[in-house]
C-alpha atoms as a PDB file:
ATOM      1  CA  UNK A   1       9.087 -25.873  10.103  1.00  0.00           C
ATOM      2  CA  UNK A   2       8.635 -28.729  12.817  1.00  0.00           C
ATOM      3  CA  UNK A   3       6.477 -26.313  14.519  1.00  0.00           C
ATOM      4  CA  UNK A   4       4.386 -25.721  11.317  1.00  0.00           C
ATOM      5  CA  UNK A   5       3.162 -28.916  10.717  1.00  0.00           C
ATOM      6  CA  UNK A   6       1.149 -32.267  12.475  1.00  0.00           C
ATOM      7  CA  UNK A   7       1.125 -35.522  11.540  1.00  0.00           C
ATOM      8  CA  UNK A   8      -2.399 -36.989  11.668  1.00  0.00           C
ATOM      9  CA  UNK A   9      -3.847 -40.516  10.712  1.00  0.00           C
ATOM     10  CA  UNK A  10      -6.353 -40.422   7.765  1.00  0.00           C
ATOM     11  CA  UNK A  11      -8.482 -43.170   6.016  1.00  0.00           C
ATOM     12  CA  UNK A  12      -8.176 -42.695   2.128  1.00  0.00           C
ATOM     13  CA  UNK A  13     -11.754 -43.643   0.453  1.00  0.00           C
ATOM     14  CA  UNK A  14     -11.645 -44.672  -3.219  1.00  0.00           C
ATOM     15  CA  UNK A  15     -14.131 -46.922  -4.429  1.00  0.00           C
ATOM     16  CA  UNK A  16     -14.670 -49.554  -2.522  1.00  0.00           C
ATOM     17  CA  UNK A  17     -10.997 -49.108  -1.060  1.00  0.00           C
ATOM     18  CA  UNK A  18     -10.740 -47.552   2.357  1.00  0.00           C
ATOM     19  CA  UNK A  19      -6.848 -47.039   3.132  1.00  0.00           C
ATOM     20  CA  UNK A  20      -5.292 -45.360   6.145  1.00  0.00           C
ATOM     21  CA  UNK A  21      -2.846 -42.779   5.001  1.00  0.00           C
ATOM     22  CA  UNK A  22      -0.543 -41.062   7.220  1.00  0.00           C
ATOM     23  CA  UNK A  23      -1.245 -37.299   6.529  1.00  0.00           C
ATOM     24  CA  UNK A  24       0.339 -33.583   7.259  1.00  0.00           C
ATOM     25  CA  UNK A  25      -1.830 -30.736   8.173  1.00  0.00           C
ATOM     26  CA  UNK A  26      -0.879 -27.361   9.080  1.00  0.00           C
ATOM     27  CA  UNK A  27      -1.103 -26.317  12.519  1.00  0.00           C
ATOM     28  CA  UNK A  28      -3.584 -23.582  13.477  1.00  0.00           C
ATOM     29  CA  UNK A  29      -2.905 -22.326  17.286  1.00  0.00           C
ATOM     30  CA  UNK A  30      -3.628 -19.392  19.357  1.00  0.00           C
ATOM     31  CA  UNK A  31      -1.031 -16.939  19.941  1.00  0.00           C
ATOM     32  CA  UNK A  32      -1.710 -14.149  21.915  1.00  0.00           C
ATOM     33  CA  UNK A  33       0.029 -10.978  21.334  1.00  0.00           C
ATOM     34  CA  UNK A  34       1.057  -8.750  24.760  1.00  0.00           C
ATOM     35  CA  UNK A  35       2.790  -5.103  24.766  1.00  0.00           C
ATOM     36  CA  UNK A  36       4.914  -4.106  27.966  1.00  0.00           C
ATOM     37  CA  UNK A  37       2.400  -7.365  30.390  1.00  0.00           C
ATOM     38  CA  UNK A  38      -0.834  -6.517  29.043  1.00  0.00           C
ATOM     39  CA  UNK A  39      -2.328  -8.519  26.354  1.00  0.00           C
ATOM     40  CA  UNK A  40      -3.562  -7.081  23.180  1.00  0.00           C
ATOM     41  CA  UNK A  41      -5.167  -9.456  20.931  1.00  0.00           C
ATOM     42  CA  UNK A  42      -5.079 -13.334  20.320  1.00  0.00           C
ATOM     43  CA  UNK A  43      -4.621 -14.650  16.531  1.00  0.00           C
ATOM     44  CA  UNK A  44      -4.937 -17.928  15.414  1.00  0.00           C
ATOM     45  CA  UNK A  45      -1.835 -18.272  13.462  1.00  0.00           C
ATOM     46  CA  UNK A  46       0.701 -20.430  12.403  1.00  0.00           C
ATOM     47  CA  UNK A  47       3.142 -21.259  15.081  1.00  0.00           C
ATOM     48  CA  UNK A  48       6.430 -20.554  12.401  1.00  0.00           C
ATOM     49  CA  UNK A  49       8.647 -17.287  11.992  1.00  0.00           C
ATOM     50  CA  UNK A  50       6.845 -15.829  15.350  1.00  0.00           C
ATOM     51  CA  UNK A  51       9.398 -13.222  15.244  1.00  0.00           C
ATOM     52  CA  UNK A  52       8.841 -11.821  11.782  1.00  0.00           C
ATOM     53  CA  UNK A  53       4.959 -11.736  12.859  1.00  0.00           C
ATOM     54  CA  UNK A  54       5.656 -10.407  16.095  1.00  0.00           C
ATOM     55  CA  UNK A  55       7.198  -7.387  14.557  1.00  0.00           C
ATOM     56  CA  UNK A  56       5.502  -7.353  11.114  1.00  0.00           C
ATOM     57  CA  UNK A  57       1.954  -7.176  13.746  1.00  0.00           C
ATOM     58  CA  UNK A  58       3.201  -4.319  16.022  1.00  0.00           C
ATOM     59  CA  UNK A  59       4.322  -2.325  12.545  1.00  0.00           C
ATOM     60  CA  UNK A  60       0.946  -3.170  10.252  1.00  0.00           C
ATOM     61  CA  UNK A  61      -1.552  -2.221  13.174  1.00  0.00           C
ATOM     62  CA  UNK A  62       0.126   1.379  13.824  1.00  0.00           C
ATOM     63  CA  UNK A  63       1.460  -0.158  17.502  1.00  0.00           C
ATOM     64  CA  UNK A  64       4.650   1.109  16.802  1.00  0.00           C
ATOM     65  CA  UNK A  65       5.809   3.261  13.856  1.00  0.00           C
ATOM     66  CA  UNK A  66       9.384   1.825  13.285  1.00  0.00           C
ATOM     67  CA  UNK A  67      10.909  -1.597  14.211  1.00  0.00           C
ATOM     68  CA  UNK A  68      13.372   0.655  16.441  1.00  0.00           C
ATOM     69  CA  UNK A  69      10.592   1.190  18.391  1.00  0.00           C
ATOM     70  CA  UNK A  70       9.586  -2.576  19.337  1.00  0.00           C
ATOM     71  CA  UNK A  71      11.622  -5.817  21.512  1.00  0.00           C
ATOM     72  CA  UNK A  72      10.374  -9.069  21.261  1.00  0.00           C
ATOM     73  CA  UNK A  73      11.212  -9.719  25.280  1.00  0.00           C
ATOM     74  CA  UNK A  74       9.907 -13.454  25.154  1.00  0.00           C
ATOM     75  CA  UNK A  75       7.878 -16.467  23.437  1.00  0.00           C
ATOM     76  CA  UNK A  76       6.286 -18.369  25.939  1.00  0.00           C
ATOM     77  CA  UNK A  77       4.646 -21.729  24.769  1.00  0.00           C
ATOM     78  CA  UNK A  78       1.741 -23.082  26.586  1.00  0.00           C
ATOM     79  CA  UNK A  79      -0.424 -26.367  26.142  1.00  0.00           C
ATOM     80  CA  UNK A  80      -3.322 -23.910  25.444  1.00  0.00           C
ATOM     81  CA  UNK A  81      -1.076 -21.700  22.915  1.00  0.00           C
ATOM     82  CA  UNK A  82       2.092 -19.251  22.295  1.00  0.00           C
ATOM     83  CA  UNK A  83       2.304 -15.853  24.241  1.00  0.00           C
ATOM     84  CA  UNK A  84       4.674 -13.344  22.138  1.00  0.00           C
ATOM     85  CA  UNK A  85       5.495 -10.372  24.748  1.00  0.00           C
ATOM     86  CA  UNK A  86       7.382  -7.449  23.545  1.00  0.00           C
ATOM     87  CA  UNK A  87       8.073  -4.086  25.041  1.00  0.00           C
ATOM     88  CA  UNK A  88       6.902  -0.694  24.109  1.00  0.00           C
ATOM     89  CA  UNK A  89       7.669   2.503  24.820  1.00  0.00           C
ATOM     90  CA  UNK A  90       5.499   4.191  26.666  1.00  0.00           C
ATOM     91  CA  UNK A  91       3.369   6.803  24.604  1.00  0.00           C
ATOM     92  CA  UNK A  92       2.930   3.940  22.255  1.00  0.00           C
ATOM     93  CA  UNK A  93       1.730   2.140  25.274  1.00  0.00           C
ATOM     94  CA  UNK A  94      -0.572   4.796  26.572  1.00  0.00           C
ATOM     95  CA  UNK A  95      -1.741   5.252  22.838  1.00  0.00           C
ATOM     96  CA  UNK A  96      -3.008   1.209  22.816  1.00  0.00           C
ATOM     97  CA  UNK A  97      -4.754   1.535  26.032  1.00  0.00           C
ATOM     98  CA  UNK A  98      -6.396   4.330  24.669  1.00  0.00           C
ATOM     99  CA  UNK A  99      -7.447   2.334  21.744  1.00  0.00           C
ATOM    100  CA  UNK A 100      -8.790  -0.763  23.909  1.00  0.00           C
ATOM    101  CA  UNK A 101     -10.814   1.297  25.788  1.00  0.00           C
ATOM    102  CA  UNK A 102     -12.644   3.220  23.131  1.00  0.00           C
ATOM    103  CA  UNK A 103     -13.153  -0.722  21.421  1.00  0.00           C
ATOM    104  CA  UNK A 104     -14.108  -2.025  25.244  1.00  0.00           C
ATOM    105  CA  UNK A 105     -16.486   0.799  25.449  1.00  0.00           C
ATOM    106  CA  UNK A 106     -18.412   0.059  22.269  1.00  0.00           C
ATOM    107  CA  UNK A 107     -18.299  -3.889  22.226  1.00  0.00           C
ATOM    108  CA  UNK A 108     -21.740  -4.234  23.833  1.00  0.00           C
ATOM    109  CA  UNK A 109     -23.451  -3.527  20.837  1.00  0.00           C
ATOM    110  CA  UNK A 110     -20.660  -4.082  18.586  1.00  0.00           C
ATOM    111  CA  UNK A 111     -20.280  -1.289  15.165  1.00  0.00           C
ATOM    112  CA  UNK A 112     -23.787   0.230  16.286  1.00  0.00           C
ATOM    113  CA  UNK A 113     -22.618   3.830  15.407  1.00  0.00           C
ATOM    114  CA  UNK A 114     -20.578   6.620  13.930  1.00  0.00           C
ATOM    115  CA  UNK A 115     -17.777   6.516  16.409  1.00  0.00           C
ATOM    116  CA  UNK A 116     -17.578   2.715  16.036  1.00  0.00           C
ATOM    117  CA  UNK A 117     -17.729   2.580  12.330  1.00  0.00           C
ATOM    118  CA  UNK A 118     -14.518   4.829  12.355  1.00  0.00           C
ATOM    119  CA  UNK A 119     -12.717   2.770  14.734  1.00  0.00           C
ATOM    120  CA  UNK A 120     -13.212  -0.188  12.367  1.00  0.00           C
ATOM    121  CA  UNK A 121     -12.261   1.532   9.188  1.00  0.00           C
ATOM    122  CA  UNK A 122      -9.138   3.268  10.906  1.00  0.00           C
ATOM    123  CA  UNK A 123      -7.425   6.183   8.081  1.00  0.00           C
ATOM    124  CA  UNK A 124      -5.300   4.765   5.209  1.00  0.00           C
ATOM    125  CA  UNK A 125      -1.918   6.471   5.092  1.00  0.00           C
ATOM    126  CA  UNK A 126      -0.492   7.379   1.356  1.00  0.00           C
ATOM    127  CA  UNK A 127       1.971   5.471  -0.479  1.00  0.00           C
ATOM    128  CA  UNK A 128       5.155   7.053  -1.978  1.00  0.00           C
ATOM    129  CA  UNK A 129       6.040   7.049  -5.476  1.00  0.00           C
ATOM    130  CA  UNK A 130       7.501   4.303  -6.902  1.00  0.00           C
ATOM    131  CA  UNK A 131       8.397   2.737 -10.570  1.00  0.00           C
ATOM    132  CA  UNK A 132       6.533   1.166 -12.924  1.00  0.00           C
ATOM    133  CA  UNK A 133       6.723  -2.603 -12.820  1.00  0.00           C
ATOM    134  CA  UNK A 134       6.280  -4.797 -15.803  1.00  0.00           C
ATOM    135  CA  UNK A 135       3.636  -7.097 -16.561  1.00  0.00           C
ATOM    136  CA  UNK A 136       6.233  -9.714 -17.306  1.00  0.00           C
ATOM    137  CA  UNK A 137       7.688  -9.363 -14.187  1.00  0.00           C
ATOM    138  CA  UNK A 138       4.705  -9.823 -11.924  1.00  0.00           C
ATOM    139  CA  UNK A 139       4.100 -12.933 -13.767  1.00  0.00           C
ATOM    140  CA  UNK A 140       7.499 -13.566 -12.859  1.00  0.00           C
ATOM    141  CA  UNK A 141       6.674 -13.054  -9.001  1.00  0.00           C
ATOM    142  CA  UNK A 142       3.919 -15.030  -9.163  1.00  0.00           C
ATOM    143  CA  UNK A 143       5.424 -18.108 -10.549  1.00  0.00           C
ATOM    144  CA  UNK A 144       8.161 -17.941  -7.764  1.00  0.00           C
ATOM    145  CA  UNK A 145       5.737 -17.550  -5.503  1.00  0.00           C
ATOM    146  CA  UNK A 146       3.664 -20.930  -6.417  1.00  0.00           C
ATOM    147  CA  UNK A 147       7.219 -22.436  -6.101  1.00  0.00           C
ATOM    148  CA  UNK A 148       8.273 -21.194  -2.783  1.00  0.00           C
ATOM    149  CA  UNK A 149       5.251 -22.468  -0.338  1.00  0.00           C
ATOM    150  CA  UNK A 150       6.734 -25.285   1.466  1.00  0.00           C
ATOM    151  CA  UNK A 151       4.525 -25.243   4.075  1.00  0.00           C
ATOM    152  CA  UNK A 152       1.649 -25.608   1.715  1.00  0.00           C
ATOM    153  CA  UNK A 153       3.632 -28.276  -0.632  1.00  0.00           C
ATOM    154  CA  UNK A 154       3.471 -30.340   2.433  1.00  0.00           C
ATOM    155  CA  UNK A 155      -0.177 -29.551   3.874  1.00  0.00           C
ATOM    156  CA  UNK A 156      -2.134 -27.798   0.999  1.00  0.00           C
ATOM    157  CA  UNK A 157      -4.044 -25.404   3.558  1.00  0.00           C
ATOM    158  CA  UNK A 158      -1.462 -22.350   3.467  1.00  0.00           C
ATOM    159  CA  UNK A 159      -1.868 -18.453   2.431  1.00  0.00           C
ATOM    160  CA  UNK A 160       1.727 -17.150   1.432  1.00  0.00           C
ATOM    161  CA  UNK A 161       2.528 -13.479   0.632  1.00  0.00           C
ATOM    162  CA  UNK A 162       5.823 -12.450  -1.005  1.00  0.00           C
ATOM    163  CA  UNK A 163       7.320  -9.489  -1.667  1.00  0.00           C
ATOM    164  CA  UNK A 164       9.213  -8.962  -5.369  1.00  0.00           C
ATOM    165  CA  UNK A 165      12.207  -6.621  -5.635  1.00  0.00           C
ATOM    166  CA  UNK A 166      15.265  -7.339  -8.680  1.00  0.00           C
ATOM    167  CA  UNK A 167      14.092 -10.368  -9.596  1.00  0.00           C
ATOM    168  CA  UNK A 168      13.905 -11.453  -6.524  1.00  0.00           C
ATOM    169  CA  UNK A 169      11.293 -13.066  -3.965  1.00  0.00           C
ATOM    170  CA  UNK A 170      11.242 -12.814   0.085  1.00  0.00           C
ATOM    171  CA  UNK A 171       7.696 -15.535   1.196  1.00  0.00           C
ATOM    172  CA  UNK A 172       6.460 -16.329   4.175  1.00  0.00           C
ATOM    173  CA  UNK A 173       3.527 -18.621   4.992  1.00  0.00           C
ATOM    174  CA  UNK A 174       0.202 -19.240   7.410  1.00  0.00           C
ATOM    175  CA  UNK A 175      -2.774 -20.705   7.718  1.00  0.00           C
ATOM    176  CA  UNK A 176      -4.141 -16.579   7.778  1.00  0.00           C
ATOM    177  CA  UNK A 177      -3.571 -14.744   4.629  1.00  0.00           C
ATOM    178  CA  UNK A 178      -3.110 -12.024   7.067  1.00  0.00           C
ATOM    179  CA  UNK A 179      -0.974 -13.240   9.167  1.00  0.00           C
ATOM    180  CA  UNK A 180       1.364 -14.267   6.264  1.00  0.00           C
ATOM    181  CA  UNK A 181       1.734 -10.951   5.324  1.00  0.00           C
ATOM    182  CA  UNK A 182       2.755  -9.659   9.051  1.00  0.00           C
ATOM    183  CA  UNK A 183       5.206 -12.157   8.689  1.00  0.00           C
ATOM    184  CA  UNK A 184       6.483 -10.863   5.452  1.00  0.00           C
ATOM    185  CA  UNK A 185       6.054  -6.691   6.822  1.00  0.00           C
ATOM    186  CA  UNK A 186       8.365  -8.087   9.784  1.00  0.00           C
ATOM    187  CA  UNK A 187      10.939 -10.536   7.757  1.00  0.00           C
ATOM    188  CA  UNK A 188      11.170  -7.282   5.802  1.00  0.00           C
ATOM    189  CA  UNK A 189      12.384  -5.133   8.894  1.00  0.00           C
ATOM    190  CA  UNK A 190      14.270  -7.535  10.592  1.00  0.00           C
ATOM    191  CA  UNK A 191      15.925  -9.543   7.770  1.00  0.00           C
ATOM    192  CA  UNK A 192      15.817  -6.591   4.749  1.00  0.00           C
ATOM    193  CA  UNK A 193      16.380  -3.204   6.565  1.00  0.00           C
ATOM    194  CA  UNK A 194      18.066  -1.579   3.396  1.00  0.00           C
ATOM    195  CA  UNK A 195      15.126  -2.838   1.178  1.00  0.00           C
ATOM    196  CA  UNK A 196      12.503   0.245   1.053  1.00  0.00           C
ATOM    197  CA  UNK A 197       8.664  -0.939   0.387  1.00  0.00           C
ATOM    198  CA  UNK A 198       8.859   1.235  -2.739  1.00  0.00           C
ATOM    199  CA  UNK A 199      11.533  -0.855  -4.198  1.00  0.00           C
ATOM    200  CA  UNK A 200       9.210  -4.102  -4.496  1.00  0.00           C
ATOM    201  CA  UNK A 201       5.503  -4.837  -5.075  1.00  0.00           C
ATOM    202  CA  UNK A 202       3.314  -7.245  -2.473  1.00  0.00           C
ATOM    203  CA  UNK A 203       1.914 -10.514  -4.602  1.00  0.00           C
ATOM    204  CA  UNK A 204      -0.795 -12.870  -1.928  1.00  0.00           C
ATOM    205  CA  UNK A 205      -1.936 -16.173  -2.431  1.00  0.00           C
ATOM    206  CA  UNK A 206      -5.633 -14.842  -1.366  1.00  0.00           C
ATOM    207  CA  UNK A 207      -8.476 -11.925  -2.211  1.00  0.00           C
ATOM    208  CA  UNK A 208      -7.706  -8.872  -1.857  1.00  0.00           C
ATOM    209  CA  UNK A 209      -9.154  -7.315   1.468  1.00  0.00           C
ATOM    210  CA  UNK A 210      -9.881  -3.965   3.131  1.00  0.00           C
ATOM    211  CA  UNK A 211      -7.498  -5.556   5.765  1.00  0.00           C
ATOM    212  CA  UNK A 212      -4.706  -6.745   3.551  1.00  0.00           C
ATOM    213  CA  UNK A 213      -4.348  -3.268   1.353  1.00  0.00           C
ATOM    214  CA  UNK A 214      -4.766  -1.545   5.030  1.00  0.00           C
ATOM    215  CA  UNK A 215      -1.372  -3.097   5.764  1.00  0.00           C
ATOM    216  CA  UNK A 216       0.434  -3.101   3.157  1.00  0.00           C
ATOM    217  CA  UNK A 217      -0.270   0.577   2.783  1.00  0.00           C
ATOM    218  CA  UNK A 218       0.728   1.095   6.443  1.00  0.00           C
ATOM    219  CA  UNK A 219       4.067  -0.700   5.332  1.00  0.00           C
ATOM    220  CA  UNK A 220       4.506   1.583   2.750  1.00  0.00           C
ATOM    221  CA  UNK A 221       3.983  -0.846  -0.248  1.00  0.00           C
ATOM    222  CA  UNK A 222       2.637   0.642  -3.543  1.00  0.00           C
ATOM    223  CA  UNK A 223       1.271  -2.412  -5.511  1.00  0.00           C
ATOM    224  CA  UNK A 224      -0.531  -5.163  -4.233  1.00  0.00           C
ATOM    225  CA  UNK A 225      -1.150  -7.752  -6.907  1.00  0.00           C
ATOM    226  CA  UNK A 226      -3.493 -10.693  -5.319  1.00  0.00           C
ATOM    227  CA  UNK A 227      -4.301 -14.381  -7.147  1.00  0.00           C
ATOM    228  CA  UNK A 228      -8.160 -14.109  -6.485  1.00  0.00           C
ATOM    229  CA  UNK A 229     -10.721 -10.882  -5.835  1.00  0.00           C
ATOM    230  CA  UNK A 230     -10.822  -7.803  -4.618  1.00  0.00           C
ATOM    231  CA  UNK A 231     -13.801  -6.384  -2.174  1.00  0.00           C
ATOM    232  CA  UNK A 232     -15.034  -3.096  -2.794  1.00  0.00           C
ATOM    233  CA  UNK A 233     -13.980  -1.698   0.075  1.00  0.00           C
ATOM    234  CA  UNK A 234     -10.121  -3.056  -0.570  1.00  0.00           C
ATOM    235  CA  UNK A 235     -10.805  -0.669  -3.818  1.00  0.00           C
ATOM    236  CA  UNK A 236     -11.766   1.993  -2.437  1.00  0.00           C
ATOM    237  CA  UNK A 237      -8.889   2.245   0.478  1.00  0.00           C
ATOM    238  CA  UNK A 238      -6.127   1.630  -1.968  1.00  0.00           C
ATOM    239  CA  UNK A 239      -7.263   4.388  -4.500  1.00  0.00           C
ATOM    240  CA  UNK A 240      -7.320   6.412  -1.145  1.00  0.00           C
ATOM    241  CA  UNK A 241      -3.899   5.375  -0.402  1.00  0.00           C
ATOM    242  CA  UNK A 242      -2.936   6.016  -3.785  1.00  0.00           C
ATOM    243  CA  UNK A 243      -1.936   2.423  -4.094  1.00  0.00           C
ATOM    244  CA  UNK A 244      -2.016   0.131  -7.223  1.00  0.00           C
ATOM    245  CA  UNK A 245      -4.099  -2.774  -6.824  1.00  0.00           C
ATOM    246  CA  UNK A 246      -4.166  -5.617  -9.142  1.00  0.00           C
ATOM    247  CA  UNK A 247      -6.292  -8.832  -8.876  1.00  0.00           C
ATOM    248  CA  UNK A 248      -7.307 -11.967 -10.634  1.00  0.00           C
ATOM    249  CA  UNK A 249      -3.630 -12.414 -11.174  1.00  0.00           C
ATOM    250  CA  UNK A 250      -3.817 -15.554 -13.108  1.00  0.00           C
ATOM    251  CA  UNK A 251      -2.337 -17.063 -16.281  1.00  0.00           C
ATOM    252  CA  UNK A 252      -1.556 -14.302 -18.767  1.00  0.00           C
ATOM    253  CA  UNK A 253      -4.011 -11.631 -17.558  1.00  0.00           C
ATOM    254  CA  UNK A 254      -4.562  -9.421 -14.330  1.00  0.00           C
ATOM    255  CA  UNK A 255      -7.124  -6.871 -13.371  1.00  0.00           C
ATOM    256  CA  UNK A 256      -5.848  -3.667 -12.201  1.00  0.00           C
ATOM    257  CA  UNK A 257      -7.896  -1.319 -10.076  1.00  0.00           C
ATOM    258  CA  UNK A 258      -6.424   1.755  -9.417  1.00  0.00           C
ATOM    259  CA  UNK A 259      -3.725   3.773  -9.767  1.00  0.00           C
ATOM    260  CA  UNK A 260      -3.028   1.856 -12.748  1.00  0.00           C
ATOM    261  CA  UNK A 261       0.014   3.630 -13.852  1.00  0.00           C
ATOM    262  CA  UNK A 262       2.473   1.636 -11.753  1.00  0.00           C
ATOM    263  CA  UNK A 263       2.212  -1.137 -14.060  1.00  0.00           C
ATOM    264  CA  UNK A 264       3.592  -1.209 -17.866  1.00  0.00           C
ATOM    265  CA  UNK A 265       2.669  -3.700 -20.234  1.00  0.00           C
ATOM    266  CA  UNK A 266       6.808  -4.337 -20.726  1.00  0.00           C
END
């Protein structure tokens, strides 16, 4: 948690008092993401539980399709950032650099046609059946999950995303919403192997986004219950996906968007 966090000198205005107060803020850094030497993409993340987002990265992004099929090889921490470098195998690795070079081809004049426009919006897989979930017990989730943000007890600038199974709640935090949920896809592989994504539902301290149903249907996770809104295309891709997805989860009510049979009123 060391990693997670900066101590910084504030002055406190109130009034006519001006105070200096010693203050915590999260820490936002780059940290580039490389496959078998060749980089990939840079995120600016939270430098905590790099291994869980390492993974949880390679898994939501179709890099790899199991966590049998990944190696964190090395974290390498630089003054400028933190380089994650994992290994491969190599049609995975053919099938990225494939991928780069249809996105290096088009970035001259960025999503200016068809091709590019299905690039960005890549295929939603489907979602397996799962059980119903109660109402009561999403409420449930989310008031674990409001208590089980240390990182953003401390700082106050922190996405978490949890995911609910028996009662029970597995969080991780960052300063991305979406990196907190790569964290949580890879604590769930590494740390929860027995756990199947139809066993739980996702709840996420954030809006619901074409990007965050995107992975969590990739994971295999059939509800996705977020604190704040949805977009329209987060709709759209989890009705595709033939995911729940619930929103405006706050005090007694929630909104639920599709596939609304997943969740019971007891």
């Amino acid at each position: 948690m060391n990693d997670a966090l900066q101590q910084v000198e504030a002055l406190r205005l109130r009034d006519d008092a001006r105070v200096p107060h010693d203050d915590r803020v999260i820490v936002e850094a780059p940290v580039a993401l490389l496959y078998n030497g060749e980089s990939f993409a840079v995120m600016m993340a939270t430098p905590h539980a790099l291994e869980d987002f390492a993974l949880g990265f390679a898994l939501s992004e179709g890099i790899v399709a199991t966590p049998a099929e990944f190696r964190l090889v090395d974290v390498v921490r630089h003054e400028e950032g933190i380089a994650l470098h994992a290994a491969i195998p190599q049609a995975r690795f053919d099938a990225l650099q494939e991928r780069r070079r249809g996105m290096e081809g088009r970035s001259g004049c960025g999503l200016c046609g068809v091709e590019s426009l299905q690039a960005a919006l890549r295929p939603v897989p489907r979602v397996g059946a799962s059980q119903a979930v109660a109402l009561g017990d999403i409420r449930a989730a989310l008031a674990m999950l409001a208590q089980r943000q240390p990182l953003n007890a401390l700082s106050g600038g922190v996405h978490a995303a949890g995911f609910a199974h028996g009662g029970q709640l597995l969080v991780r935090e960052d300063v991305g919403r979406h990196n907190a949920l790569d964290k949580l896809i890879g604590a769930l592989a590494l740390h929860e192997p027995a756990l199947a994504p139809a066993d739980g539902f996702l709840v996420i301290t954030s809006r619901a986004s074409y990007e965050i149903v995107h992975k969590a249907a990739t994971a295999g996770i059939g509800l996705v219950v977020a604190i704040s809104a949805p977009t329209d295309l987060a709709i759209r891709t989890a009705d595709d996906a033939g995911m729940t997805l619930a929103a405006f989860a706050r005090g007694e009510s929630v909104n639920v968007y599709t596939h609304c049979d997943r969740i019971r009123a007891k």
